[in-house]
C-alpha atoms as a PDB file:
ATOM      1  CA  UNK A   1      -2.651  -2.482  10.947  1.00  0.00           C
ATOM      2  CA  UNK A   2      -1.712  -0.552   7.787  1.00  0.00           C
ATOM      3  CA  UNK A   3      -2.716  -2.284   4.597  1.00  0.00           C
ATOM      4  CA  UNK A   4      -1.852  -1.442   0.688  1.00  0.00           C
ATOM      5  CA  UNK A   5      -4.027  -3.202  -2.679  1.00  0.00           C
ATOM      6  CA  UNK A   6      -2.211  -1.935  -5.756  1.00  0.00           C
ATOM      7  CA  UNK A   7      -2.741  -2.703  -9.122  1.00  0.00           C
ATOM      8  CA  UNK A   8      -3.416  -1.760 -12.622  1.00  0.00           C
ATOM      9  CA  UNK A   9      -6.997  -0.049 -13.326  1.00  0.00           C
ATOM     10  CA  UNK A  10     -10.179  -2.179 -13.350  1.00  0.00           C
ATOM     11  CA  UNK A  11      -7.715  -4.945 -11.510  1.00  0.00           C
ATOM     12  CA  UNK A  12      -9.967  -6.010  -8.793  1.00  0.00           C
ATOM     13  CA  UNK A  13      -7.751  -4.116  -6.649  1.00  0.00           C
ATOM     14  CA  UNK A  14     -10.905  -1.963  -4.841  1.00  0.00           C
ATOM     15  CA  UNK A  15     -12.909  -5.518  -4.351  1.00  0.00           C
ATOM     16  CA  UNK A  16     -10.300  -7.216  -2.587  1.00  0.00           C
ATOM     17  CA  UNK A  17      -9.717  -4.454  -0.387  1.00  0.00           C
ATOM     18  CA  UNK A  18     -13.277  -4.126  -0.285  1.00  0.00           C
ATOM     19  CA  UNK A  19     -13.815  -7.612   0.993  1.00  0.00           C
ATOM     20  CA  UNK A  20     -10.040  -7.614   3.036  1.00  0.00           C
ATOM     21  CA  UNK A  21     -11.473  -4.824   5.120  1.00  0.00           C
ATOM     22  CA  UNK A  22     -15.081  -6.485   5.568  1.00  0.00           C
ATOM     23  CA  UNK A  23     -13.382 -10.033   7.354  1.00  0.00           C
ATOM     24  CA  UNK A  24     -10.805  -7.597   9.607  1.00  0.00           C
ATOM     25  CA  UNK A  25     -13.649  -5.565  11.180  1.00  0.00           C
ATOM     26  CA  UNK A  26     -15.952  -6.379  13.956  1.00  0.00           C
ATOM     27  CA  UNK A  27     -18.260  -3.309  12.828  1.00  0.00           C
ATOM     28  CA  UNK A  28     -19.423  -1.759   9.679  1.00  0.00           C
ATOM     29  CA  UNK A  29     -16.341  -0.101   8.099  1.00  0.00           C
ATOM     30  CA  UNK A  30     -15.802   2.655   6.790  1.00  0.00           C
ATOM     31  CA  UNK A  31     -15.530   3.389   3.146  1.00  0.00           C
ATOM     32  CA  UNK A  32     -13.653   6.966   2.331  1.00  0.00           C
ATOM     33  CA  UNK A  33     -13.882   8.078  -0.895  1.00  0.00           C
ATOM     34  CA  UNK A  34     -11.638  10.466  -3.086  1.00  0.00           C
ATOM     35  CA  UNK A  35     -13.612  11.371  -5.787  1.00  0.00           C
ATOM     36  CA  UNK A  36     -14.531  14.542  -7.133  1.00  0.00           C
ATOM     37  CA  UNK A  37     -17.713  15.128  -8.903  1.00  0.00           C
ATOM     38  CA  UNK A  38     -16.235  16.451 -11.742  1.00  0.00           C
ATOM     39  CA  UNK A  39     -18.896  15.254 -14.755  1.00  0.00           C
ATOM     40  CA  UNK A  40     -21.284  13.421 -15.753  1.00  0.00           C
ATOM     41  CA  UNK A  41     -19.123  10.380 -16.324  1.00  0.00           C
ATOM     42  CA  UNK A  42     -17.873  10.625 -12.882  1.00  0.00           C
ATOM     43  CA  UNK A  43     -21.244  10.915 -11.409  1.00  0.00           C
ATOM     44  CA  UNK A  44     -22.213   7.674 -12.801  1.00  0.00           C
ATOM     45  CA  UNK A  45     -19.253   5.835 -12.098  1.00  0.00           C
ATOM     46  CA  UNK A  46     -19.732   6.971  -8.565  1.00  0.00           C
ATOM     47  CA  UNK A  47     -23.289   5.868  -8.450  1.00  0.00           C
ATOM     48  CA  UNK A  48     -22.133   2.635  -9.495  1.00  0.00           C
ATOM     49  CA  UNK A  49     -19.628   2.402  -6.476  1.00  0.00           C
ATOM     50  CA  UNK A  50     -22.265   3.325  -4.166  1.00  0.00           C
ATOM     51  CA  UNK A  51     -24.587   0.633  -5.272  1.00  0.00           C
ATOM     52  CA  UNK A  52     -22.417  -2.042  -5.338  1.00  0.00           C
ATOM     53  CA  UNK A  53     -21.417  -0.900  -1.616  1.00  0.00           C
ATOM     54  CA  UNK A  54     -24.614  -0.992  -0.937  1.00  0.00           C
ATOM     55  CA  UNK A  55     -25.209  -1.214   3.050  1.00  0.00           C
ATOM     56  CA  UNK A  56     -21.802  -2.807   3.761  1.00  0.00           C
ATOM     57  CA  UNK A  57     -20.133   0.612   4.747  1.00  0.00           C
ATOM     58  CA  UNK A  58     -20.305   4.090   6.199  1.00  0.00           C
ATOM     59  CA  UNK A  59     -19.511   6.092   3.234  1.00  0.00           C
ATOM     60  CA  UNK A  60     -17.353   9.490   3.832  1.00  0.00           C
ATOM     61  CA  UNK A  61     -16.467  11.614   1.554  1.00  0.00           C
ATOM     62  CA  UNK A  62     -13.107  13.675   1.191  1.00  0.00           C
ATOM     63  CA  UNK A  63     -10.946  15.021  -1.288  1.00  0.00           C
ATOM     64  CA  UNK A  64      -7.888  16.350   0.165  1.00  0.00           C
ATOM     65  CA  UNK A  65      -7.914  16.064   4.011  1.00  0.00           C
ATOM     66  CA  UNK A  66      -7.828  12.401   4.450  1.00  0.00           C
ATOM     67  CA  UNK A  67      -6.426  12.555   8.071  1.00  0.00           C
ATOM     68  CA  UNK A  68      -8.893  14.510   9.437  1.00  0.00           C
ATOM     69  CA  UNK A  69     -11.830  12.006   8.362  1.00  0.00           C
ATOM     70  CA  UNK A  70      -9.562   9.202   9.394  1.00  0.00           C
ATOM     71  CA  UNK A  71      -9.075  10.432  12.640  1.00  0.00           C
ATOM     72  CA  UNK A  72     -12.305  10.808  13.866  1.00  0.00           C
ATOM     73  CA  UNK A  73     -13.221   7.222  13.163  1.00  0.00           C
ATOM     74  CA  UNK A  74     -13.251   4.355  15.507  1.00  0.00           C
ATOM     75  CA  UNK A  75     -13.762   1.879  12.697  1.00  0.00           C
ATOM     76  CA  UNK A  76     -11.314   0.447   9.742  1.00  0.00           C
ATOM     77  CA  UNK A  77     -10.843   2.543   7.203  1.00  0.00           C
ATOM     78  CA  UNK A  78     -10.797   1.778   3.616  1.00  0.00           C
ATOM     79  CA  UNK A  79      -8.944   4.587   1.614  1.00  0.00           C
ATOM     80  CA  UNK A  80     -10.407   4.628  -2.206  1.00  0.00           C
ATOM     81  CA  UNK A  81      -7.931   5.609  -3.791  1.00  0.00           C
ATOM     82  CA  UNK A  82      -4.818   7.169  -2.716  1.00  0.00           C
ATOM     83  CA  UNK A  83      -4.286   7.759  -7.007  1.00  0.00           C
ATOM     84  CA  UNK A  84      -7.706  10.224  -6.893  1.00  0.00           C
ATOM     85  CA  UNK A  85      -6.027  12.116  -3.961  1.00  0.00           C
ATOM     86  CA  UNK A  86      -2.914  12.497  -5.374  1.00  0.00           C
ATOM     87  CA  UNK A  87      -5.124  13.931  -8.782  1.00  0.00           C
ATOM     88  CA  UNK A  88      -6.997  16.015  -6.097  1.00  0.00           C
ATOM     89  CA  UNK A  89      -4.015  17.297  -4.244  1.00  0.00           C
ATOM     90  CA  UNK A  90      -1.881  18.563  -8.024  1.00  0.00           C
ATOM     91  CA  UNK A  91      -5.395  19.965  -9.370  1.00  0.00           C
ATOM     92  CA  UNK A  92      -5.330  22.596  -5.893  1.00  0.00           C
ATOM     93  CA  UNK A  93      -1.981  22.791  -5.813  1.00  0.00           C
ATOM     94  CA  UNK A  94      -0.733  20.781  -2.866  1.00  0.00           C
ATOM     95  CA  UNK A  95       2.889  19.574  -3.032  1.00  0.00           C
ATOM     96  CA  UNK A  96       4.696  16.396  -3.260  1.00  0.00           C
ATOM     97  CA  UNK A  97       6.050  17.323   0.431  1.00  0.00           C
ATOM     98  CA  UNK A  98       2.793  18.135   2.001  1.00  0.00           C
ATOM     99  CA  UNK A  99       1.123  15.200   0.496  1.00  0.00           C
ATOM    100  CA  UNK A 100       3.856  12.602   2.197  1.00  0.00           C
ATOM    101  CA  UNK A 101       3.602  14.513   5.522  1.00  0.00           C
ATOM    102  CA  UNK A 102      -0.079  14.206   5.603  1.00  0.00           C
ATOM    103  CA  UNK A 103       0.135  10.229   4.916  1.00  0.00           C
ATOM    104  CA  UNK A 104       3.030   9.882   7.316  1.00  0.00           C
ATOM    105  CA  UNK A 105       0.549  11.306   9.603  1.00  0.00           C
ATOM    106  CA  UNK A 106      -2.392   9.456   8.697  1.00  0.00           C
ATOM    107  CA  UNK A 107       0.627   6.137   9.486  1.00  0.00           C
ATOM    108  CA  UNK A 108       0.444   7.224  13.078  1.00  0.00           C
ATOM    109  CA  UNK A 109      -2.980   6.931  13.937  1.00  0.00           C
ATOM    110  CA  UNK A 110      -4.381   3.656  15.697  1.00  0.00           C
ATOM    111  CA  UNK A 111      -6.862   2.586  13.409  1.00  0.00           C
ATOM    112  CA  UNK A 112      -7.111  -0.356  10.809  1.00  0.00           C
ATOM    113  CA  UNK A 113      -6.546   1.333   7.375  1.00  0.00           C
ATOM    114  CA  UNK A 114      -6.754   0.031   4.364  1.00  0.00           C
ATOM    115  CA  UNK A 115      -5.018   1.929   0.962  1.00  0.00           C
ATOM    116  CA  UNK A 116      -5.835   1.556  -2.497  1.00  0.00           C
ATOM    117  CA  UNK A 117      -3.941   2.844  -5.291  1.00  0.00           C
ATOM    118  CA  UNK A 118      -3.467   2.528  -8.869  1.00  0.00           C
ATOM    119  CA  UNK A 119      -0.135   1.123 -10.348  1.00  0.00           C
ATOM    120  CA  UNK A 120       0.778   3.207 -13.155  1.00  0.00           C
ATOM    121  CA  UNK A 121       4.024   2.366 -13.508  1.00  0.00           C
ATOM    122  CA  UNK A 122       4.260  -0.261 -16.282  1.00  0.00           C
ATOM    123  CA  UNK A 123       2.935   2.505 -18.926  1.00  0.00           C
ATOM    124  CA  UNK A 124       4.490   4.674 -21.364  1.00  0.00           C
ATOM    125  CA  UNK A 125       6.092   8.366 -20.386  1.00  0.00           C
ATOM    126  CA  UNK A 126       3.183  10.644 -21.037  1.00  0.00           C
ATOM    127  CA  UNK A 127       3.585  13.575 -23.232  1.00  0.00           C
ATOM    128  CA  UNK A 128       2.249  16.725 -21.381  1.00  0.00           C
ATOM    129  CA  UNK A 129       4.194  17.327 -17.890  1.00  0.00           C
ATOM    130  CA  UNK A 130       1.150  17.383 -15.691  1.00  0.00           C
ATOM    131  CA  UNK A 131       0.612  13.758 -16.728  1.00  0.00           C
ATOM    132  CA  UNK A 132       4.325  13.556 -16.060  1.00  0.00           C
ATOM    133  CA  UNK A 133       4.349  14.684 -12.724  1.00  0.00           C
ATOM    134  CA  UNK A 134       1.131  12.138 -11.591  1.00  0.00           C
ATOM    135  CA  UNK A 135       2.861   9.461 -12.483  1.00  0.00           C
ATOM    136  CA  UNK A 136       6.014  10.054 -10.526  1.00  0.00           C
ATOM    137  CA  UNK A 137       4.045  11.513  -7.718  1.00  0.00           C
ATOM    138  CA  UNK A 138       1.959   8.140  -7.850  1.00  0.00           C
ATOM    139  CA  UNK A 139       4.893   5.757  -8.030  1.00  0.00           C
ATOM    140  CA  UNK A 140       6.930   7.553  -5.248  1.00  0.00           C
ATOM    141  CA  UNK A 141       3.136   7.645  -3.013  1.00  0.00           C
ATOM    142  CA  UNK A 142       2.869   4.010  -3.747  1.00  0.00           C
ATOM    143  CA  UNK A 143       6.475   2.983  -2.257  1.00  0.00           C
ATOM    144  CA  UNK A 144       5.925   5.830   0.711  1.00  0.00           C
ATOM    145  CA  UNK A 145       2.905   3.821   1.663  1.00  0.00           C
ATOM    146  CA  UNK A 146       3.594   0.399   0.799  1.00  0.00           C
ATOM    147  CA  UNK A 147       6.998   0.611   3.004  1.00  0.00           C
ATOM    148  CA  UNK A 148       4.972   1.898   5.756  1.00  0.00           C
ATOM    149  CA  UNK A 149       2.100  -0.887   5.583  1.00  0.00           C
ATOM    150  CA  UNK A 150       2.307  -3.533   7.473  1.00  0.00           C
ATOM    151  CA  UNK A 151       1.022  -5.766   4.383  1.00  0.00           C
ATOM    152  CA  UNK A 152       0.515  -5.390   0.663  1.00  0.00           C
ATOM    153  CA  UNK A 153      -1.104  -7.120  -2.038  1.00  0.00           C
ATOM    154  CA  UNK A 154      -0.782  -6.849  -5.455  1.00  0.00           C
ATOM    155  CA  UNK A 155      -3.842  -7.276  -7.867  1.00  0.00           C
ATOM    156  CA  UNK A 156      -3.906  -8.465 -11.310  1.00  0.00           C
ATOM    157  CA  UNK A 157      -6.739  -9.549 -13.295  1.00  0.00           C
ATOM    158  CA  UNK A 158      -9.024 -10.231 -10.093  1.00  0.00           C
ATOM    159  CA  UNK A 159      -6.125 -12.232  -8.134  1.00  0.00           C
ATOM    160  CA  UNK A 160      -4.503 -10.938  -4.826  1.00  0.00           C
ATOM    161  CA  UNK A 161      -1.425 -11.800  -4.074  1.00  0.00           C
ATOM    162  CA  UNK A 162       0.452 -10.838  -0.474  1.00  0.00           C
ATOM    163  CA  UNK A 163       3.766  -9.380  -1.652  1.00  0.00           C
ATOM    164  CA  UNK A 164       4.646  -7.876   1.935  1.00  0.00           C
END
C-alpha cells in the first residue's frame, strides 16, 4: 500500500503519518529522512526530529536516491518529505523527468510506503525563478504521487482527513 499526508508546514502532516505508519506495521518501521545538514538551524531542527522519534523507528538517511534505500527494506517505509527531495534534487541539478521516473519506480516496489509532502500551493507566486520552479515541481510531485497512492490524507491544523 502506497500512502500520501499533505499539508501546509507545521500541519501535523509528519505526526499523522508518523503514527499512520506505526498501527500498519507489524515491525519497527522505517523512518527515511531527506534532510540535508545544511546549518546550524537545520541541525537542530533535525535533532529535534530524532528525539521525538525516539526508539519508534529505524532511521535512514538519504538525500537523492530514495529508491535505492527503499528497496532494500523489508519494513514500511515512511518518506519525510518528498518537498526536501524535490529541494535536494533542483540544488544538484536533477530534472523534473528524472525525479518522476525515480518515484514511478519507487510505486513499483512491494513495500508499505508512506509519503509526506508539503502543500505549497495556496501561497503567493514567488519572486525569484528558483522559488518558482519548487513550487511547480512540488505541486506537479504532489498530484504524481497522490494519483498513484492508494490513499491520501490531507492535514490541517493537526486534523487528518482521508481525501482518497
Amino acid at each position: 500500500m502506497k500512502t500520501l499526508f499533505i499539508g501546509g508546514i507545521k500541519s501535523g502532516k509528519s505526526k499523522a503519518a508518523e503514527t499512520y505508519i506505526k498501527k500498519i506495521s507489524d515491525s519497527k518501521p522505517i523512518y527515511l529522512a531527506t534532510t540535508e545538514f545544511i546549518d546550524d538551524e537545520m541541525a537542530l531542527r533535525i535533532a529535534k526530529h530524532k528525539e521525538m522519534r525516539s526508539d519508534s523507528f529505524i532511521t535512514q538517511e538519504e538525500a537523492l536516491d530514495l529508491k535505492e534505500i527503499i528497496s532494500l527494506q523489508k519494513a514500511p517505509v515512511l518518506v519525510e518529505c518528498l518537498s526536501v527531495w524535490i529541494n535536494n534534487m533542483l540544488y544538484h541539478e536533477h530534472s523534473y523527468e528524472e525525479m518522476q521516473m525515480q518515484l514511478a519506480e519507487i510505486m513499483q516496489l512491494k513495500q508499505n510506503i508512506v509519503f509526506v509532502i508539503n502543500d505549497v500551493s495556496c501561497g503567493i507566486i514567488p519572486q525569484n525563478k528558483l522559488a518558482r520552479e519548487f513550487v511547480d515541481l512540488n505541486g506537479k510531485i504532489a498530484q504524481f504521487v497522490a494519483q498513484e497512492c492508494d490513499e491520501v490524507y490531507n492535514v490541517i491544523a493537526g486534523i487528518s482527513v482521508q481525501i482518497k
